[in-house]
C-alpha atoms as a PDB file:
ATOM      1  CA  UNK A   1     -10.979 -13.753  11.367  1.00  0.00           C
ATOM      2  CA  UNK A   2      -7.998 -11.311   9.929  1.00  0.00           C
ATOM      3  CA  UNK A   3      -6.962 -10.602  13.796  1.00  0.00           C
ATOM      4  CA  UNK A   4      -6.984 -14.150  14.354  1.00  0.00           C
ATOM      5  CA  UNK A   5      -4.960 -14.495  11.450  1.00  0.00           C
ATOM      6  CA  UNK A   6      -2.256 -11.897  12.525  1.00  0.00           C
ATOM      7  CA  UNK A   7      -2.782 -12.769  16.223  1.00  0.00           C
ATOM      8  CA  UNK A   8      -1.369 -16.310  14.637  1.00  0.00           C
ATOM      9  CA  UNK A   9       1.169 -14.480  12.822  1.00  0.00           C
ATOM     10  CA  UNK A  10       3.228 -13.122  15.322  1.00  0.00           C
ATOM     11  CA  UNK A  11       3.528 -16.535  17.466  1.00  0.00           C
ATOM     12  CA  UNK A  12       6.025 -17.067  15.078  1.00  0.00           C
ATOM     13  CA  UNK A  13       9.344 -15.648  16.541  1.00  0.00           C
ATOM     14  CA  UNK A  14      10.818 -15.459  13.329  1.00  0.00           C
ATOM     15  CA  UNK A  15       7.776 -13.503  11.083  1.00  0.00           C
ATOM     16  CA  UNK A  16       7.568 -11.257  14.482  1.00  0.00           C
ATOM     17  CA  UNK A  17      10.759  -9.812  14.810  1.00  0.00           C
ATOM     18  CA  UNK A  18      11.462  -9.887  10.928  1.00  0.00           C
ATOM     19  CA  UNK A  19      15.229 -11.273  10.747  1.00  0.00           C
ATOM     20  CA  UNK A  20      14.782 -10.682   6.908  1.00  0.00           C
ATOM     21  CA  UNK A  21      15.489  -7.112   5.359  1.00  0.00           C
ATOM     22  CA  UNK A  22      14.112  -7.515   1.841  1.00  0.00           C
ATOM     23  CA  UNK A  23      10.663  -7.226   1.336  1.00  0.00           C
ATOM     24  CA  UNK A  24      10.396 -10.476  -0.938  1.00  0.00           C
ATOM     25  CA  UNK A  25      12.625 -12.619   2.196  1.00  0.00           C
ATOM     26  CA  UNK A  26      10.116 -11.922   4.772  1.00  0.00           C
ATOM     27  CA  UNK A  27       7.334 -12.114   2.689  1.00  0.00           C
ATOM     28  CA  UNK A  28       7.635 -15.828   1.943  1.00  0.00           C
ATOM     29  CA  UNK A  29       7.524 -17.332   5.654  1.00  0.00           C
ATOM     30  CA  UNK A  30       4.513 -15.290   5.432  1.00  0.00           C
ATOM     31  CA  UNK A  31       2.883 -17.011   2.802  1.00  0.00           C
ATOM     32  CA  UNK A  32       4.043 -20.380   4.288  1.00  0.00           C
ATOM     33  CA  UNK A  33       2.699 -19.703   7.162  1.00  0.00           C
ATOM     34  CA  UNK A  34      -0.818 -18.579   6.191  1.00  0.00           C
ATOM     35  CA  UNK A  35      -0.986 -21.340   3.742  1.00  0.00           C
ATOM     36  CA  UNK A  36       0.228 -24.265   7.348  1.00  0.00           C
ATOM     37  CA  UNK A  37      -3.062 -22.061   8.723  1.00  0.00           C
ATOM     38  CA  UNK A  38      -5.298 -22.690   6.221  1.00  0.00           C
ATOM     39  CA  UNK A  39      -4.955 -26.466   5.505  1.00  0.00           C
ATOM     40  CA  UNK A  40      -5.571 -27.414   8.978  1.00  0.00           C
ATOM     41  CA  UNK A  41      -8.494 -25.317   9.349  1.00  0.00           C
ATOM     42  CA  UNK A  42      -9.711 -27.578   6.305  1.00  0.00           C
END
């Protein structure tokens, strides 16, 4: 499930190269992202 997750992760071009230098910049497509995951797994 967690590989899945980051397997997900880095189809995003923008979370995968990390365009963002500060931590709290690339941590909030991050959190975006995982929560556009989890509502349509609902």
């Amino acid at each position: 499930m967690v590989e899945g997750f980051f397997g997900k992760l880095k189809s995003a071009r923008g979370l995968a190269t990390r365009y963002d230098k500060r931590a709290d910049n690339f941590l909030a497509p991050i959190k975006l992202f995982a929560t556009r995951i989890w509502i349509k797994s609902l």
